[in-house]
Protein backbone atom coordinates (compact mmCIF):
# COMPACT_ATOMS: atom_id res chain seq x y z
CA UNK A 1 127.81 4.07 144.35
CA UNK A 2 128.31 5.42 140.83
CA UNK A 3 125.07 5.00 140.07
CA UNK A 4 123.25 6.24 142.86
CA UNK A 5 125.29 9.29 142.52
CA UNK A 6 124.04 9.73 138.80
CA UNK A 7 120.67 9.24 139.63
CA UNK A 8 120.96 11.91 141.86
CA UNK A 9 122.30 14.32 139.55
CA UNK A 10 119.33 12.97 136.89
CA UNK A 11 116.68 13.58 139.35
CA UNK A 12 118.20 17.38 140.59
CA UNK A 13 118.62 18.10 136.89
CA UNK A 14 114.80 17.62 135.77
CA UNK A 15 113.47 19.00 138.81
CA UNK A 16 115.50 22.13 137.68
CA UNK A 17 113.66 21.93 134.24
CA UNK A 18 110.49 21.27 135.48
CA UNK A 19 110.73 24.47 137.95
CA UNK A 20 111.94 26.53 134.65
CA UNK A 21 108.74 25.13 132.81
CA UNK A 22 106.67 26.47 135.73
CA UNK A 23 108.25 30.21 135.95
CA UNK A 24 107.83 30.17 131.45
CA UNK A 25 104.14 29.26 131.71
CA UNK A 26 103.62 31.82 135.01
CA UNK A 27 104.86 34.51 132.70
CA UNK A 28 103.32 33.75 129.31
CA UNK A 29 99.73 33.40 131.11
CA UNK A 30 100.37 36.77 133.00
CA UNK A 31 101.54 38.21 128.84
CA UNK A 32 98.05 36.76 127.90
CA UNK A 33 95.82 38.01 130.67
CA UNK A 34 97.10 42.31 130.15
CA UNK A 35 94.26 43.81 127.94
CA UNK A 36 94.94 45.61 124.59
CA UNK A 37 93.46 49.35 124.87
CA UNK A 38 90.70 49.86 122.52
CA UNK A 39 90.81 51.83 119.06
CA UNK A 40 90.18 55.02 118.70
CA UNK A 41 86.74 56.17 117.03
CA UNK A 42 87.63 58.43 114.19
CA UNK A 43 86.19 60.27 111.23
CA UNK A 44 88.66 60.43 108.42
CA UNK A 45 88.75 62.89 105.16
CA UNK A 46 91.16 62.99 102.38
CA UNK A 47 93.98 65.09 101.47
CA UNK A 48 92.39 66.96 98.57
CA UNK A 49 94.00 69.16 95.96
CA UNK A 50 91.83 72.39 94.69
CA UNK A 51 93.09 75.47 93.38
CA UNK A 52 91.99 78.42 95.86
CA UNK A 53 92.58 82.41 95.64
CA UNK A 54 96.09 83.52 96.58
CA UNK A 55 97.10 86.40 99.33
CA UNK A 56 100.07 88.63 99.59
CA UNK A 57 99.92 88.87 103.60
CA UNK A 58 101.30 92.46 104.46
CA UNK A 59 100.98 94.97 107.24
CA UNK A 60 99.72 98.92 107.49
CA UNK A 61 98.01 101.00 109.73
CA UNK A 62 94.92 102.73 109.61
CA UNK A 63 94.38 106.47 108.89
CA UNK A 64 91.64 109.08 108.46
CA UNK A 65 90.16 109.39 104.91
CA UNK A 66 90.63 113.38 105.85
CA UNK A 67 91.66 115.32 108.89
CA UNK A 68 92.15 119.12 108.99
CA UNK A 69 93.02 121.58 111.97
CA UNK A 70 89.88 124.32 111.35
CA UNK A 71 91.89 127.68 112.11
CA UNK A 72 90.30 130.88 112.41
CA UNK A 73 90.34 133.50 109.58
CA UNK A 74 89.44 136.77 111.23
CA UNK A 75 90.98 138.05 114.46
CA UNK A 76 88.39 138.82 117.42
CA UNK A 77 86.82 137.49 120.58
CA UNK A 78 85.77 134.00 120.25
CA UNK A 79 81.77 134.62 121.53
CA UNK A 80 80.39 130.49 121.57
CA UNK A 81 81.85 127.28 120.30
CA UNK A 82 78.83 125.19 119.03
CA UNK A 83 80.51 121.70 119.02
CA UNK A 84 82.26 118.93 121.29
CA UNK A 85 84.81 116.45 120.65
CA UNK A 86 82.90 113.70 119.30
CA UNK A 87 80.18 115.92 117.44
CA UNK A 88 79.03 114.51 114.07
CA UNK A 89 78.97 117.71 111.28
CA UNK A 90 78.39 118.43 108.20
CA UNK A 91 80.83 120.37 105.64
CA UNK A 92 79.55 124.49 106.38
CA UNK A 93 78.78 123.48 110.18
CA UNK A 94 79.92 126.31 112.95
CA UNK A 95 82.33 124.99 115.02
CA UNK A 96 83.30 128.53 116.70
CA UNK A 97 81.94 132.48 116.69
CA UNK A 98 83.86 135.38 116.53
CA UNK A 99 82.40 138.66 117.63
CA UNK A 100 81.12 140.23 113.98
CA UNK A 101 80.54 143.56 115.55
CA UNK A 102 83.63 145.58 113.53
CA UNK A 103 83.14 143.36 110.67
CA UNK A 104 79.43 143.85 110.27
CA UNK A 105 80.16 147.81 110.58
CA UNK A 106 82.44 147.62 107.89
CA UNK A 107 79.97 146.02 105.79
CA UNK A 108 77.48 148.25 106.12
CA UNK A 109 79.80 151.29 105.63
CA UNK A 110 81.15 149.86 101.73
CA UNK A 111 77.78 148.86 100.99
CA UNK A 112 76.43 152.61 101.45
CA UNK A 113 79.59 153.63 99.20
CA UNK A 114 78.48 151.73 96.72
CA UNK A 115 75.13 152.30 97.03
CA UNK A 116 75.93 155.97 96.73
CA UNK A 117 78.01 155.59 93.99
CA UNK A 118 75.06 153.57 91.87
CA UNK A 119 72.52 156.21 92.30
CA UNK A 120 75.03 159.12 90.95
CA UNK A 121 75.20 156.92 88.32
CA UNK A 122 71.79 156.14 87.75
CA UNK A 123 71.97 152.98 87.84
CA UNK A 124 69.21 150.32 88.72
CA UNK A 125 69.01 146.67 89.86
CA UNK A 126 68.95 144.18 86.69
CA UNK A 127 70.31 146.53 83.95
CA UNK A 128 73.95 147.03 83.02
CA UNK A 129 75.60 149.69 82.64
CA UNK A 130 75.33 152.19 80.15
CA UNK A 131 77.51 155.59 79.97
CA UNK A 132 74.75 157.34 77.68
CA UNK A 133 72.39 156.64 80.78
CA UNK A 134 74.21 158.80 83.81
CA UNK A 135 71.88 161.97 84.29
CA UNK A 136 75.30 164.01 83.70
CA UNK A 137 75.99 162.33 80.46
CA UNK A 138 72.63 162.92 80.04
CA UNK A 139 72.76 166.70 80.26
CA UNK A 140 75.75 167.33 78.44
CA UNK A 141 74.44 165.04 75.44
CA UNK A 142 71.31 167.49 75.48
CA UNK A 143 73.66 170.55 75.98
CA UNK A 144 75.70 169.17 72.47
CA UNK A 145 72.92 168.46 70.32
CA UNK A 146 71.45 171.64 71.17
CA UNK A 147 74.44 173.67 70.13
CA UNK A 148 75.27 171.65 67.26
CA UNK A 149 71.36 172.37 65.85
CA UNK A 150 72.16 176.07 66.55
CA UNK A 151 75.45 175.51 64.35
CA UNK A 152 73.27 174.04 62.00
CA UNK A 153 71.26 176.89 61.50
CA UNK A 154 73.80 179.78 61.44
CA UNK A 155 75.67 177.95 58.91
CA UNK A 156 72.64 177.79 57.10
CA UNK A 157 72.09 181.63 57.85
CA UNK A 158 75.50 182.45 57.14
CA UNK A 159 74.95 180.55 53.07
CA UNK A 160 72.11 183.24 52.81
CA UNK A 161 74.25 185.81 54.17
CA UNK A 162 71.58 187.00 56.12
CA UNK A 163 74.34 186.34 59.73
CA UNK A 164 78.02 187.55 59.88
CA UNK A 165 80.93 185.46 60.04
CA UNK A 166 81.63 186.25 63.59
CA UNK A 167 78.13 185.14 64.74
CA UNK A 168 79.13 181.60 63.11
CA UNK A 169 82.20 181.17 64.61
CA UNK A 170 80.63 182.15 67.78
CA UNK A 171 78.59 179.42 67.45
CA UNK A 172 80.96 176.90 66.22
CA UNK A 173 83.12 177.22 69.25
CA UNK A 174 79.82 176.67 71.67
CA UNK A 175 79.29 173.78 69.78
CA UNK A 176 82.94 172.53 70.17
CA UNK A 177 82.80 173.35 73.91
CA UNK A 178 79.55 171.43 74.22
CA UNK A 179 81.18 168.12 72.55
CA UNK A 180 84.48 168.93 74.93
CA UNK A 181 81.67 168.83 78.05
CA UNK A 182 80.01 165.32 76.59
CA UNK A 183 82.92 164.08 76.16
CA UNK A 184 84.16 164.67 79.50
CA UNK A 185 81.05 163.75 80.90
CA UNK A 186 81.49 160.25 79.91
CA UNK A 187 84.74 160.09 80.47
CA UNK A 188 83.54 161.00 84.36
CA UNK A 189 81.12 158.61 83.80
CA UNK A 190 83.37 155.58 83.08
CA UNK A 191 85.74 156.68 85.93
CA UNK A 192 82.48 156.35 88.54
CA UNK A 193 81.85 153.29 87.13
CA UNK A 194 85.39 152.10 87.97
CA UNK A 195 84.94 153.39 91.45
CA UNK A 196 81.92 151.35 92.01
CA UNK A 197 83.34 148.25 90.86
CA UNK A 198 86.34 149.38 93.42
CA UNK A 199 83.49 149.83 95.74
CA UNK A 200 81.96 147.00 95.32
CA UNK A 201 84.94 144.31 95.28
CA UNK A 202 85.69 146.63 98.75
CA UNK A 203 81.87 145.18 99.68
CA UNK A 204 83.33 141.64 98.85
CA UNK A 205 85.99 141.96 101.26
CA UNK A 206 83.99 143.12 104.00
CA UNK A 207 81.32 140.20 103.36
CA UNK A 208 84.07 138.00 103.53
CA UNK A 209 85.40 139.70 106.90
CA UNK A 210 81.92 139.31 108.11
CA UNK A 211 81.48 135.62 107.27
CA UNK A 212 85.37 134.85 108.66
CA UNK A 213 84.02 135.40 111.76
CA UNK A 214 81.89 131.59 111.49
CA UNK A 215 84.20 129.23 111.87
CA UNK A 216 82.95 126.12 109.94
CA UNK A 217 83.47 122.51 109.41
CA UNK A 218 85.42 122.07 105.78
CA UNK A 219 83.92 118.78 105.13
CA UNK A 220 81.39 116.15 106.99
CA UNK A 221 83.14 114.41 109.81
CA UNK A 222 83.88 114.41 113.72
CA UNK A 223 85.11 116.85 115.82
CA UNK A 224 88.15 115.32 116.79
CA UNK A 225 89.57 118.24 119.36
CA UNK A 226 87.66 121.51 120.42
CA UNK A 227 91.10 124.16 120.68
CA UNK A 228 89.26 127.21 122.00
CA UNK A 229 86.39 128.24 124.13
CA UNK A 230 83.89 131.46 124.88
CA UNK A 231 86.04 134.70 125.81
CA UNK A 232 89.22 133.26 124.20
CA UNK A 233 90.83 136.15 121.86
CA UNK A 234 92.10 134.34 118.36
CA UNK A 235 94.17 136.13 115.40
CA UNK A 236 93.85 135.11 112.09
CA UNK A 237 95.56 131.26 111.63
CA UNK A 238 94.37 130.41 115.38
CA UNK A 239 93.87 126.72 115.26
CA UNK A 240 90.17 126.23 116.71
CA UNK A 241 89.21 122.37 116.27
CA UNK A 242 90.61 119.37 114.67
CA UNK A 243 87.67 117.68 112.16
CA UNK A 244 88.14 113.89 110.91
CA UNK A 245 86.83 112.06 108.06
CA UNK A 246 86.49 108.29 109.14
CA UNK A 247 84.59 106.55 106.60
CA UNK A 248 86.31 105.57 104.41
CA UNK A 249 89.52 104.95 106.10
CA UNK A 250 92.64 104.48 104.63
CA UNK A 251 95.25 102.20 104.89
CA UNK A 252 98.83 102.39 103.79
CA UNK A 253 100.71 99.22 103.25
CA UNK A 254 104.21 98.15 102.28
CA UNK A 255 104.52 95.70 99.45
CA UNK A 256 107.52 93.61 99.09
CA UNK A 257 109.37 94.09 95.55
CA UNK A 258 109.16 90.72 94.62
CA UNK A 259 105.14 91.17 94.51
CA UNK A 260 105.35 94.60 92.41
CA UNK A 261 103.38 92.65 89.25
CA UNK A 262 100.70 91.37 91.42
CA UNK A 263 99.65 94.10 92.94
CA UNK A 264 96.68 96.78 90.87
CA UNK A 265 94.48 99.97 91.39
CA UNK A 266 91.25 98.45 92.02
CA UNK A 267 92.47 94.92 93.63
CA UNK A 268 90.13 93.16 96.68
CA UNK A 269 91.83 93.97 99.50
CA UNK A 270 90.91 91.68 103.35
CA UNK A 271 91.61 93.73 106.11
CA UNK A 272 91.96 92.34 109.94
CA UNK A 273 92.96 94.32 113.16
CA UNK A 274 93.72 92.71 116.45
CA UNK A 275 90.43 94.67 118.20
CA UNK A 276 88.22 92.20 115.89
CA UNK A 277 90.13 89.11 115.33
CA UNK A 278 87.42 87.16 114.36
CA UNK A 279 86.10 89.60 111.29
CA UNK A 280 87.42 90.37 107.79
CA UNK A 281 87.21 94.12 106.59
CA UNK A 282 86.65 94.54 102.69
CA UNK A 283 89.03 97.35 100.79
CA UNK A 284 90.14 98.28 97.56
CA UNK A 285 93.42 99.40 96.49
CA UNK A 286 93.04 102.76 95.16
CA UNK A 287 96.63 104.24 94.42
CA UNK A 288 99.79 102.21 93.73
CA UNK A 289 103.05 104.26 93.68
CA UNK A 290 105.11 104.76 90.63
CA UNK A 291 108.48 104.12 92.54
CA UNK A 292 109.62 101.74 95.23
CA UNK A 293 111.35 103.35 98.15
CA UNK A 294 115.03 103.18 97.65
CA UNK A 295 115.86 102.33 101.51
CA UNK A 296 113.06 99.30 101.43
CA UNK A 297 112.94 98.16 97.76
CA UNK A 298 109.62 98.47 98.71
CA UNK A 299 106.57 100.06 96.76
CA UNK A 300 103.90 101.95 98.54
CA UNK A 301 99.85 100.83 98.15
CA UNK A 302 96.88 103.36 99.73
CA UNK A 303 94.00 100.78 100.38
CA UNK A 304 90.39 102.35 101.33
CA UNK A 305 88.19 100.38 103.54
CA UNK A 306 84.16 101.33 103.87
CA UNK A 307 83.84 102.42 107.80
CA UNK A 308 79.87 103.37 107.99
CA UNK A 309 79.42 101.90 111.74
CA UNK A 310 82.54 103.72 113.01
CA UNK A 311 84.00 100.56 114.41
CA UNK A 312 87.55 101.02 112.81
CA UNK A 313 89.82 103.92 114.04
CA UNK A 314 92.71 105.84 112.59
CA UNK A 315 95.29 104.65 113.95
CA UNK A 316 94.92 100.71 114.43
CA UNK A 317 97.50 98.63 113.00
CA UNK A 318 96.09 96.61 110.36
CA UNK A 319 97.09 93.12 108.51
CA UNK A 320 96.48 93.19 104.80
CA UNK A 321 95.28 90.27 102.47
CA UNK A 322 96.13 91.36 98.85
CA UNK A 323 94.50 88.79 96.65
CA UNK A 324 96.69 87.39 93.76
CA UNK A 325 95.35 87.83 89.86
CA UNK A 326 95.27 84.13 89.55
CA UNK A 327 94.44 80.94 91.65
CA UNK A 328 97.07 78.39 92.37
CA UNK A 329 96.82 74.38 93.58
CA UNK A 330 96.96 73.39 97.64
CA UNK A 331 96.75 70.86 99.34
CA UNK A 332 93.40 70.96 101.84
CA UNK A 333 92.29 69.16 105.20
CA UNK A 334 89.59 70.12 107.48
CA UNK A 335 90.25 72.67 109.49
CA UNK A 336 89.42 70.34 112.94
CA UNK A 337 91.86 67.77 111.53
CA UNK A 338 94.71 70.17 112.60
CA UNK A 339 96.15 69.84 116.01
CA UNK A 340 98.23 72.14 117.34
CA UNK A 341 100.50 71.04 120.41
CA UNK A 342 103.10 73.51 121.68
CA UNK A 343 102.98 75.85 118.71
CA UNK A 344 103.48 73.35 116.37
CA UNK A 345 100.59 72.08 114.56
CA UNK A 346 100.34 67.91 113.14
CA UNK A 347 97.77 66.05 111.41
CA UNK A 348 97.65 61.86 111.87
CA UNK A 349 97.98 59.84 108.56
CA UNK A 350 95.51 56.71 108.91
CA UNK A 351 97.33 53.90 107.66
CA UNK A 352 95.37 50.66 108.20
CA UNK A 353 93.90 50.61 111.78
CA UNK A 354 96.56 52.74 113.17
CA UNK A 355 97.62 57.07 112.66
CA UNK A 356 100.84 58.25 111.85
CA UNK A 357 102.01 61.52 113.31
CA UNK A 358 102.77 64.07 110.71
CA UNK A 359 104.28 68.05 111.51
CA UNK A 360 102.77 70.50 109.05
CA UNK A 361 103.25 73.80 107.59
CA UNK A 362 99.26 75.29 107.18
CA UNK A 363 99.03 77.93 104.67
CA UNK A 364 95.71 79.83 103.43
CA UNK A 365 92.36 78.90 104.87
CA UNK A 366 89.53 78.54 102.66
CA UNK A 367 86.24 78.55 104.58
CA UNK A 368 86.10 75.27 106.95
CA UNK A 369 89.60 73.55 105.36
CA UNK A 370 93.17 74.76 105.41
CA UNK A 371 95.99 74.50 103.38
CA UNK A 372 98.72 71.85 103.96
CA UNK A 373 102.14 73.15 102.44
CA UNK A 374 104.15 70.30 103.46
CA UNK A 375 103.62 66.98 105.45
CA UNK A 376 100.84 65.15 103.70
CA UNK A 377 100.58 64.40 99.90
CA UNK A 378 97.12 64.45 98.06
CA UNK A 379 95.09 61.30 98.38
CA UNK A 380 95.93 60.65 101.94
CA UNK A 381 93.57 60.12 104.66
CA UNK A 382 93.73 61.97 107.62
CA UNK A 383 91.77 61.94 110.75
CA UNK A 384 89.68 64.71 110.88
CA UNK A 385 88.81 64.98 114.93
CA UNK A 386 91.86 64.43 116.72
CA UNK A 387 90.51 66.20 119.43
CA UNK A 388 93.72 65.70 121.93
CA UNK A 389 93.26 61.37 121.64
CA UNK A 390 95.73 60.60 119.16
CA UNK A 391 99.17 60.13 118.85
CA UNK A 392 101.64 58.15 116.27
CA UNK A 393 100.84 54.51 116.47
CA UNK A 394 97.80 54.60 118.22
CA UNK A 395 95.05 52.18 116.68
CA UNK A 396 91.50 53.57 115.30
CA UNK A 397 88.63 52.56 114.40
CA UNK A 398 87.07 54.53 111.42
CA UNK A 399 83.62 56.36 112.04
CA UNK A 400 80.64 56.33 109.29
């Protein structure tokens, strides 16, 4: 009975085992059949070090290179207004008439007082003037040398005794009186002569008066606002239009202290605004402040920037690339062998047939590559199309 019952227990005991041997080799066969998923094709390039151009990155905003507000300079009924907003002129172009009738009166009226003056004077167009040339000068010089010949010859009378004394005096006083008349003459003379030039400067004025009433353009630009319009009465400092000078433009920027010995009169200058963000505007820094502002600790560059197509307006805020004297090492990868996921860009380390996952800090891009401040060292390889099918630990196969 024994026996039986330990057969029993023999036989239960190795059919357990042999069941448990089934289930192990069920599993393990179903391990073996699940297929491994296929490497990734990748191309790969390596981490290399180069030393590129370095930027100070700061921000400004664009301005015109000159803007004025054009205001009148002679008080009277504005009669056309030749321009428009947006009208391209040159420096000397009308941009508003006055009415010139009072002005052009008064013109005419000093330039007959002068003229009047010149021909009492004698004078002529070309020659100077000349006291001993005035027809009154004239007449008294004839007037002196005739009495003084007279004198002459009653002295010479009187030696002989053939006059009296009386006649001789008589004739030395004429003479005197004759020099006393020359002399005033000339002295008349020089005081007409003063008058003109009073006369003339007063012609000046009323030429001036006269032009005032053309309002012009004080340099080449554009027409930015048109203040006034036909039949509008102006006084003298009426503003009339607003002209712009857009080309160049300048730019104002704000330079950190700590870059105050990298910055130059004269340095390359990469300009970018958010209307074009795929171009790069040249400049040049053309005036670098002597102080730093006290409130910042900041110092003050004026950038110019060539604006011939009129693309770039006054106005735009503007990021700055402020190229550094000298060249420093990075780190460089393709640009395609960045991957940015949420913000946050990575790069994927091949390390035998598989990628590790790196986070990055990118820095300056030169051309096609980009620099890697942190997550890679120099010598690595990295895979250079990602392309959203990569992740850490995923196996590749290398391309080429």
């Amino acid at each position: 009975m024994i026996r039986q019952l330990r057969f029993i227990v023999f036989l239960a005991a190795a059919a357990a085992a042999m069941a448990s041997a089934a289930c192990l080799g069920g599993n393990a066969g179903t391990a073996a059949a699940a297929p491994q998923p296929a490497p990734v094709a990748v191309r790969t390039a390596v981490v290399s070090s180069q030393a590129i151009d370095r930027f100070v990155r700061v921000t400004g905003s664009l301005a015109a290179d000159e803007q004025a507000d054009v205001a009148a300079e002679a008080a009277g009924r504005v009669v056309s207004t030749p321009v428009e907003r947006g009208t391209h002129v040159e420096a000397g172009t009308p941009v508003a008439r006055i009415s010139a009738t009072e002005a052009d009166a008064s013109l005419r009226e000093a330039e007959a007082n002068a003229a009047q003056i010149e021909a009492r004077l004698g004078l002529t167009a070309g020659r100077p003037f000349d006291p001993e040339r005035v027809p009154e000068v004239l007449n008294a010089k004839a007037a002196l040398d005739w009495a003084e010949a007279d004198l002459n010859r009653i002295k010479s009378l009187l030696d002989q005794k053939v006059v009296s004394q009386a006649e001789y005096d008589q004739k030395l006083a004429a003479a005197r009186a004759a020099r006393q008349q020359y002399q005033t003459a000339a002295n008349v003379a020089q005081q007409s002569y003063r008058s003109l030039e009073a006369a003339r400067a007063r012609v000046d004025l009323a030429k001036k008066s006269a032009a005032d009433t053309v309002v012009r353009a004080p340099f080449s630009g554009i027409v930015a606002e048109r203040l006034v319009t036909a039949g509008d009465y102006v006084t003298k400092g009426t503003k009339v239009a607003t002209v712009v000078r857009v080309d160049p433009l300048r730019v104002q920027l704000t330079i950190p202290a700590q870059y105050l010995a990298q910055v130059s009169e004269g340095q390359a200058v990469r300009l970018s605004v958010d209307a074009y963000p795929e171009e790069v505007f040249p400049a040049r820094v053309r005036f670098v402040s002597p102080t730093l502002k006290a409130d910042q600790r900041a110092l003050t560059v004026e950038a110019v920037a060539s604006n011939k197509d009129g693309r770039l307006k006054p106005g735009l805020f503007a990021t700055a690339l402020l190229q550094q004297p000298h060249p420093a090492p990075a780190l460089l990868v393709p640009v395609s062998a960045v991957e940015v996921i949420s913000g946050t860009p990575r790069t994927y380390v091949v390390n035998g047939d598989t990628v590790e996952e790196r986070i990055v800090t990118t820095g300056e891009r030169v051309g096609d590559r980009v620099e890697i401040v942190s997550g890679v060292k120099a010598g690595e390889r990295v895979a250079a199309n990602p392309r959203g099918k990569l992740a850490d630990g995923v196996r590749v196969q290398i391309e080429g």
